[in-house]
C-alpha atoms as a PDB file:
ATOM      1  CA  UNK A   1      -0.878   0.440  -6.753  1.00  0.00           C
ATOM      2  CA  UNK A   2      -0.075  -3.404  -6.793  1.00  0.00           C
ATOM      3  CA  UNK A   3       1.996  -4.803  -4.187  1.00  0.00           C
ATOM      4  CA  UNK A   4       2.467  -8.583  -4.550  1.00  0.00           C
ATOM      5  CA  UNK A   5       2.868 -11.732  -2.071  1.00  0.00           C
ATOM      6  CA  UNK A   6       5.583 -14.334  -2.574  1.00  0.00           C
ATOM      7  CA  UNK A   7       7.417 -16.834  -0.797  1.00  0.00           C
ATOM      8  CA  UNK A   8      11.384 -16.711  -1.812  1.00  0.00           C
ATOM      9  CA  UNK A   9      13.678 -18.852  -0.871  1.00  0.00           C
ATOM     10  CA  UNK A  10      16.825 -16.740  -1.239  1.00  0.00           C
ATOM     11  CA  UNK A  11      15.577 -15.629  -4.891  1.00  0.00           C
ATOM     12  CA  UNK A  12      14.614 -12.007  -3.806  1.00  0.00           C
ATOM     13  CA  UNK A  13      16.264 -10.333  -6.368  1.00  0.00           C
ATOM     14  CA  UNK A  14      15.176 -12.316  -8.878  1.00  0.00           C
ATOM     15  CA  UNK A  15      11.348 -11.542  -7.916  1.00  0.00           C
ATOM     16  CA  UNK A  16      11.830  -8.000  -7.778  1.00  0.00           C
ATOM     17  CA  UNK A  17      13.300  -8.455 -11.529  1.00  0.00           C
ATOM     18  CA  UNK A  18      10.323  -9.792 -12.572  1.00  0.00           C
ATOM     19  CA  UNK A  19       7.945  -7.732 -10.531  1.00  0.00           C
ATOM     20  CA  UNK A  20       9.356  -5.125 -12.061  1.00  0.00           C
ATOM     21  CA  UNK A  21       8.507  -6.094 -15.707  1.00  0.00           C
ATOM     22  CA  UNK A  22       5.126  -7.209 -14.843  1.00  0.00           C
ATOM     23  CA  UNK A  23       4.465  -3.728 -13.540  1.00  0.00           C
ATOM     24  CA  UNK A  24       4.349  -4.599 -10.426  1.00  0.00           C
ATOM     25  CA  UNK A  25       4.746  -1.294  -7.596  1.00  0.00           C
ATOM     26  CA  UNK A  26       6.390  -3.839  -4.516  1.00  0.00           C
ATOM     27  CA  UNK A  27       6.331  -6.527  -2.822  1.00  0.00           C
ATOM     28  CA  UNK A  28       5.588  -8.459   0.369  1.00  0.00           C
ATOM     29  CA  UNK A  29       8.304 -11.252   1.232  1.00  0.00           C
ATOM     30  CA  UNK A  30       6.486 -13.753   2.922  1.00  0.00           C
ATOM     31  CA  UNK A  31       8.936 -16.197   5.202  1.00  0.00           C
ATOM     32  CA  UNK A  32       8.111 -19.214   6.907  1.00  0.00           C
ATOM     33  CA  UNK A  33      10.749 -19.102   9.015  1.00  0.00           C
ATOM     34  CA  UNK A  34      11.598 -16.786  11.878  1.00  0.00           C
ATOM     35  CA  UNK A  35      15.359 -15.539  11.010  1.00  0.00           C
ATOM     36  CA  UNK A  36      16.665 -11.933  12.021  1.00  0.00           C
ATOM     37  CA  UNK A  37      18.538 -11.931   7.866  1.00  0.00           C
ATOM     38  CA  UNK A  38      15.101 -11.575   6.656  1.00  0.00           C
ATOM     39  CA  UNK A  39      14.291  -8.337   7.822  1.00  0.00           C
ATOM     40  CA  UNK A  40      17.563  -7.371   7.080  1.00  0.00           C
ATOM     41  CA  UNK A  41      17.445  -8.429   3.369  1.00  0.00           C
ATOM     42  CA  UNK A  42      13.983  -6.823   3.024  1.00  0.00           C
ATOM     43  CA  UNK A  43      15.345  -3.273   4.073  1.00  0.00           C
ATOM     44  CA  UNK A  44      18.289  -3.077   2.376  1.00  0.00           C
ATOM     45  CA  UNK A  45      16.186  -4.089  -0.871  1.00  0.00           C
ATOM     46  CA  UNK A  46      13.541  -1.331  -0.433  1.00  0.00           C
ATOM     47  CA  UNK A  47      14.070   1.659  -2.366  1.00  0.00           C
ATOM     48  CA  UNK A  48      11.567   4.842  -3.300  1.00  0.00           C
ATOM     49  CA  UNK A  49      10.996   3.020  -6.740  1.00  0.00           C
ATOM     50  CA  UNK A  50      10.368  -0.227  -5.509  1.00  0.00           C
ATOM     51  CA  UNK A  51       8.829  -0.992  -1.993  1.00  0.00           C
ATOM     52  CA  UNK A  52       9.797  -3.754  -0.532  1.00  0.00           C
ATOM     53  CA  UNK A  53       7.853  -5.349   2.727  1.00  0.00           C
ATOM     54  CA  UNK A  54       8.346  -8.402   4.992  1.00  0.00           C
ATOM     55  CA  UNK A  55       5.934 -10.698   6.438  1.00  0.00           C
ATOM     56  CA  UNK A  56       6.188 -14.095   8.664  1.00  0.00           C
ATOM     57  CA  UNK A  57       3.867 -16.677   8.546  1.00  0.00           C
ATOM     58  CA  UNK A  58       2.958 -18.007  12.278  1.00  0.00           C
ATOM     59  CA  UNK A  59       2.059 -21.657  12.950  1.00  0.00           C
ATOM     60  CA  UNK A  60       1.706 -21.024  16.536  1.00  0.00           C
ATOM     61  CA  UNK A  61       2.696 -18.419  18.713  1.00  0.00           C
ATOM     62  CA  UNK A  62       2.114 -14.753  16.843  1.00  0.00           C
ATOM     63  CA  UNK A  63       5.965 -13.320  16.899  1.00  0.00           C
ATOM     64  CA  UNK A  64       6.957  -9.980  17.851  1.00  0.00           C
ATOM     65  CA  UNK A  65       6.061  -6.860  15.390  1.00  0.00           C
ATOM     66  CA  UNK A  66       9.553  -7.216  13.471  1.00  0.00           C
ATOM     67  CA  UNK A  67       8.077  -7.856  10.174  1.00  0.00           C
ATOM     68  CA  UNK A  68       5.529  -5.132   8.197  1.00  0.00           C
ATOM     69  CA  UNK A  69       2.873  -8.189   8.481  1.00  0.00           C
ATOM     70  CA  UNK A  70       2.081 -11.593   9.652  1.00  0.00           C
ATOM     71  CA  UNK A  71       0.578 -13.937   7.774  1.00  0.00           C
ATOM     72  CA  UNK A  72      -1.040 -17.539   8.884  1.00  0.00           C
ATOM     73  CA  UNK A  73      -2.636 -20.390   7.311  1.00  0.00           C
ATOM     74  CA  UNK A  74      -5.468 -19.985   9.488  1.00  0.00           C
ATOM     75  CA  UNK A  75      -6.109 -21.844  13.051  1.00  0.00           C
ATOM     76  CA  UNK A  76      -9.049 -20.747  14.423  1.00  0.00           C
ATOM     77  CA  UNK A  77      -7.236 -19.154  17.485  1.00  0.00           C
ATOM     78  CA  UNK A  78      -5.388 -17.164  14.725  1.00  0.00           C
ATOM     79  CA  UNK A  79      -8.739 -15.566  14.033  1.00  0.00           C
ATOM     80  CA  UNK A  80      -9.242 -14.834  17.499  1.00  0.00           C
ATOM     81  CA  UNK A  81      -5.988 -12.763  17.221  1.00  0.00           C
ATOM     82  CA  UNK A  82      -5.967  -8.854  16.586  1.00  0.00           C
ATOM     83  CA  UNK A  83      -1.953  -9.342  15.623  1.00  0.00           C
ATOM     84  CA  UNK A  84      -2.543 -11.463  12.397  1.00  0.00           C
ATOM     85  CA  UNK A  85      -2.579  -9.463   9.263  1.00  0.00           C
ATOM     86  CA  UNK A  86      -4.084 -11.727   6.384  1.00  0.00           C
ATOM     87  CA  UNK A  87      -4.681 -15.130   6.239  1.00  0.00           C
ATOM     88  CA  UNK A  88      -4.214 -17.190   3.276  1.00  0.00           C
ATOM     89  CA  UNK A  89      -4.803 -20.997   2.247  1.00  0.00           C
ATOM     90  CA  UNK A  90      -7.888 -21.919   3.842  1.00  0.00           C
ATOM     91  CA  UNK A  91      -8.882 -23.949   1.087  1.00  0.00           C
ATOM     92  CA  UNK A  92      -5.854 -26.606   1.452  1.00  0.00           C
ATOM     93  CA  UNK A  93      -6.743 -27.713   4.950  1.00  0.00           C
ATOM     94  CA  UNK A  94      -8.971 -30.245   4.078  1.00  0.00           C
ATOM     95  CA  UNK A  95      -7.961 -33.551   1.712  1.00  0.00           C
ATOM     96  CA  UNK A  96     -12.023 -34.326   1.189  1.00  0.00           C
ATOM     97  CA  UNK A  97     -15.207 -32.153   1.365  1.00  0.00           C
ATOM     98  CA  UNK A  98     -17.885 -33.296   3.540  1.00  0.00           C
ATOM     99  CA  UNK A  99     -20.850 -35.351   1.196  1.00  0.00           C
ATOM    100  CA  UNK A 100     -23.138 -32.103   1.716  1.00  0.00           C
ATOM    101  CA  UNK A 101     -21.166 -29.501   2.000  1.00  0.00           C
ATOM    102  CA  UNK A 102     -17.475 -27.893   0.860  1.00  0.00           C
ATOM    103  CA  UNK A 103     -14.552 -28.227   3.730  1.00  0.00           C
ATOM    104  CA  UNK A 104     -13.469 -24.647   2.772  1.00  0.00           C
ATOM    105  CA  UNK A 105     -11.991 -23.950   5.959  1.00  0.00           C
ATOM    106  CA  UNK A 106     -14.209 -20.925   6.350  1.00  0.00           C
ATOM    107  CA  UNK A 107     -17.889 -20.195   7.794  1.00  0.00           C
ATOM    108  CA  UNK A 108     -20.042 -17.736   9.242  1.00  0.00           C
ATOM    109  CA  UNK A 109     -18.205 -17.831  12.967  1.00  0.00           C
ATOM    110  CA  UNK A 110     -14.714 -17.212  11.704  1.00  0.00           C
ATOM    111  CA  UNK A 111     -15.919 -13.990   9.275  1.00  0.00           C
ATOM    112  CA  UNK A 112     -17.346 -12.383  11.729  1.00  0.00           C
ATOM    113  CA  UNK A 113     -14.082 -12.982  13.763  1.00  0.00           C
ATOM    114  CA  UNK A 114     -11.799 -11.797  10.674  1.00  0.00           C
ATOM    115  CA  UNK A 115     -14.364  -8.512  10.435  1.00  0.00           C
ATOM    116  CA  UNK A 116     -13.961  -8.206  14.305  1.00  0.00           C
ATOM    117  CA  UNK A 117     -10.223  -7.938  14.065  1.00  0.00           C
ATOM    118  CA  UNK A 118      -9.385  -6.442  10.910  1.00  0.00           C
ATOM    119  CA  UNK A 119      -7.801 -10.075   9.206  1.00  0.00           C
ATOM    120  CA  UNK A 120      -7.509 -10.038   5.008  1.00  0.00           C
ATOM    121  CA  UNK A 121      -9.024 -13.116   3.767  1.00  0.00           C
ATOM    122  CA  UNK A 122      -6.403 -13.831   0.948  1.00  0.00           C
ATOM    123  CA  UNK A 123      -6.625 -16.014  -2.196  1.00  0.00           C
ATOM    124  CA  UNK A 124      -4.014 -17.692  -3.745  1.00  0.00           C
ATOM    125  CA  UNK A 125      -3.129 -17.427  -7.334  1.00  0.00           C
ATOM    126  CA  UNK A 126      -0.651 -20.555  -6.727  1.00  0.00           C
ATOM    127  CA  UNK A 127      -2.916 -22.433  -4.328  1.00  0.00           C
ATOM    128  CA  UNK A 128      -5.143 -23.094  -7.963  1.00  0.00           C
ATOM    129  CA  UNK A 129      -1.544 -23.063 -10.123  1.00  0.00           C
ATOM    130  CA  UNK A 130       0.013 -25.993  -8.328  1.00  0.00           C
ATOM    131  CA  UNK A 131      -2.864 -27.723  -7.149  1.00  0.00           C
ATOM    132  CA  UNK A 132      -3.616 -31.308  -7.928  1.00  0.00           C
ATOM    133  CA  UNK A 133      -7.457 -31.082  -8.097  1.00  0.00           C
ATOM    134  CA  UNK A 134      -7.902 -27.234  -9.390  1.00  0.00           C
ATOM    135  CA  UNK A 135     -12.010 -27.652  -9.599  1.00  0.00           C
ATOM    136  CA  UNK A 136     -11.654 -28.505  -5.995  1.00  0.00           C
ATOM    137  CA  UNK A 137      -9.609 -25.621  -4.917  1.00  0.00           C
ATOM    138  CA  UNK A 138     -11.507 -23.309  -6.980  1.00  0.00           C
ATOM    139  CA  UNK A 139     -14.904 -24.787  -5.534  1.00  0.00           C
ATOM    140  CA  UNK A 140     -13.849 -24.062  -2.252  1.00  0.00           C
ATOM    141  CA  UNK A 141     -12.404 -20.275  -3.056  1.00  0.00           C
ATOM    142  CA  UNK A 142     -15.634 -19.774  -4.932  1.00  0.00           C
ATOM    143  CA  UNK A 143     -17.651 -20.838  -1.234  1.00  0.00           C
ATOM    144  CA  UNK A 144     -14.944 -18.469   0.560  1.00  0.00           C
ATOM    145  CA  UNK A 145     -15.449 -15.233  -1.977  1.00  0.00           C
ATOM    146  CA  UNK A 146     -19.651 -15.691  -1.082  1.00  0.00           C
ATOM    147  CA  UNK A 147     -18.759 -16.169   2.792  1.00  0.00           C
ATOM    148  CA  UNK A 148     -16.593 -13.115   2.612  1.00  0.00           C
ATOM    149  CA  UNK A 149     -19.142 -10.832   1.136  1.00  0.00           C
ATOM    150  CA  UNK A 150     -21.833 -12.014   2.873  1.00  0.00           C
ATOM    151  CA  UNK A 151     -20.134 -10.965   6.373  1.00  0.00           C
ATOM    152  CA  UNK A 152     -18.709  -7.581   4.188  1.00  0.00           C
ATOM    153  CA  UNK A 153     -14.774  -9.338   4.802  1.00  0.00           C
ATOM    154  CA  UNK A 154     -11.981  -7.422   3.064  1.00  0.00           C
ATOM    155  CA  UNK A 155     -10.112  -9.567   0.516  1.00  0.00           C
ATOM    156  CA  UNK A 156      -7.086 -10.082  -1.173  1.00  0.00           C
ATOM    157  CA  UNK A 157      -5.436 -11.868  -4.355  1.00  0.00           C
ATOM    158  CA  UNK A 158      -1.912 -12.194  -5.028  1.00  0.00           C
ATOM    159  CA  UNK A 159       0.343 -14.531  -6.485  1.00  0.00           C
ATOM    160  CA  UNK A 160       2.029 -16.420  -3.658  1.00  0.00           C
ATOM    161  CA  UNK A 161       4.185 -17.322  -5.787  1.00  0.00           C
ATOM    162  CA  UNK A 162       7.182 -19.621  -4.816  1.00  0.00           C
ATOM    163  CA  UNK A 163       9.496 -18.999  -7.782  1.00  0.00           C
ATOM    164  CA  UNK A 164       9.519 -15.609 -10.176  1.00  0.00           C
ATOM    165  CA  UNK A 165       7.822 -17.213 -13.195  1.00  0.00           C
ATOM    166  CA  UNK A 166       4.541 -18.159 -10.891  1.00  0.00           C
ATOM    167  CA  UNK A 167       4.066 -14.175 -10.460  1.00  0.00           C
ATOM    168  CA  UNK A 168       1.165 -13.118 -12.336  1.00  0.00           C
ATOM    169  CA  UNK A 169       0.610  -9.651 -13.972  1.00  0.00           C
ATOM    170  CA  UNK A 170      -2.037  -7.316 -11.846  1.00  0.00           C
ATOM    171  CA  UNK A 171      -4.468  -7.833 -14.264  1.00  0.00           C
ATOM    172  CA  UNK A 172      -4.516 -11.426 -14.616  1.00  0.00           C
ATOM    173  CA  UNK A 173      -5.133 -11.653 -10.799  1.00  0.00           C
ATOM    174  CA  UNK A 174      -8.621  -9.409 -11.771  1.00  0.00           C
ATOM    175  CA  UNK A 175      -9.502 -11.810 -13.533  1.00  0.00           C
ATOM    176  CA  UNK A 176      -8.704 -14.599 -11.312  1.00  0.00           C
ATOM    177  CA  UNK A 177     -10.762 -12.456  -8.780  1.00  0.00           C
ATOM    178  CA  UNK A 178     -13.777 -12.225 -11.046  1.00  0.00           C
ATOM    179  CA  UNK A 179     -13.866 -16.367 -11.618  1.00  0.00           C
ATOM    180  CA  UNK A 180     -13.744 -16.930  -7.830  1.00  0.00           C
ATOM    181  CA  UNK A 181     -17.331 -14.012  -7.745  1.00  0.00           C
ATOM    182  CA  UNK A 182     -15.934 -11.412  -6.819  1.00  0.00           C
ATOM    183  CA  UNK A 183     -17.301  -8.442  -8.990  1.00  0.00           C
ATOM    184  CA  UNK A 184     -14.416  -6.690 -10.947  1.00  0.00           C
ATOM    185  CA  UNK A 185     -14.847  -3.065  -9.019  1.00  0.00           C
ATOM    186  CA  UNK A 186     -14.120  -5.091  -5.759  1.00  0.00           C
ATOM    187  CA  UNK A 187     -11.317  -7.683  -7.456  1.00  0.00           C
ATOM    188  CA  UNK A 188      -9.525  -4.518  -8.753  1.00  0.00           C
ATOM    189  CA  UNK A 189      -9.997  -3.192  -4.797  1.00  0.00           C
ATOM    190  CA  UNK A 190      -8.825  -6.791  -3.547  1.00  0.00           C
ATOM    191  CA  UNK A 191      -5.646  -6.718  -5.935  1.00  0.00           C
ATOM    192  CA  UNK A 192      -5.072  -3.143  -6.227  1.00  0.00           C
ATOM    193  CA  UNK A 193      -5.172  -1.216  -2.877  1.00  0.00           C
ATOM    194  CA  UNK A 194      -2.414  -1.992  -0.895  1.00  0.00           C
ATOM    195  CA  UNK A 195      -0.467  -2.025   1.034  1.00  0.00           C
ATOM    196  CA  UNK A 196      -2.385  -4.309   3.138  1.00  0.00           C
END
């Protein structure tokens, strides 16, 4: 079952439409702002066909259980936190790695935090699609994907995507998986089982 991430911006239906022709079996709504509508939008779109899920992603405080999951970018106190789902975009903190080593925005500390509490390390299909410097996103996944299986981390891969045509078919985001390490029984696991 593939359940997808992606960030509308009022352009639900026209995800689901192409979820739905990439074979896609639902999707996670992922807002970046707190509005009551959201929720509301995400239910009445959910059928038995096509599920439909909502998520929020916290800068700060960790809101109230109103959405299916919460999302963050990653602070470290937001590894600290049982509450937070599945953080994403650790790789787009930094602007420069250090002159020995990769500012991934991950290490040992905060995996064994993430196993601790149960958080989804997620990977970005779009983080590498829109990026500037790909190598250097994809250098710093690559460092995340060894981190993660070192400390035995469950992992994710989705699209993100922020408009319909940046949604990727299930199988492409294998792949994806497999060029960041990740073996293809686990990137089939990491894009496959869901829901989260």
């Amino acid at each position: 079952m593939f359940i997808d991430v992606a960030i509308p911006s009022g352009n639900e239906e026209e995800f689901i439409e192409r979820a739905k022709k990439l074979g896609t079996n639902g999707i996670i709504f992922l807002y970046e702002k707190d509005k009551k509508e959201n929720v509301e939008k995400v239910k009445k779109l959910n059928s038995k066909d096509f599920q439909v899920y909502s998520a929020i992603l916290v800068k700060d405080k960790v809101s109230k259980k109103k959405y299916d999951f919460i999302f963050s970018k990653g602070s470290r106190a937001h590894f600290e936190n049982k509450n937070i789902d599945v953080i994403f975009g650790l790789e787009e903190q930094f602007k420069k790695d250090n002159y020995h080593y990769r500012n991934s925005g991950l290490n040992h500390v905060l995996c064994v935090l993430a196993k601790e509490k149960k958080i989804i390390i997620a990977f970005s299909f779009n983080s590498v699609l829109n990026a500037k410097d790909k190598g250097l996103i994809l250098g710093r996944m690559m460092q995340n994907v060894k981190l993660c299986k070192k400390y035995k981390v469950k992992t994710m891969i989705a699209s993100f995507a922020r408009k319909p045509s940046e949604s990727r078919f299930w199988k492409d985001l294998i792949s994806f998986g497999v060029v960041l390490g990740i073996n293809p029984k686990e990137a089939k696991e990491a894009v496959l089982n869901r829901k989260v």
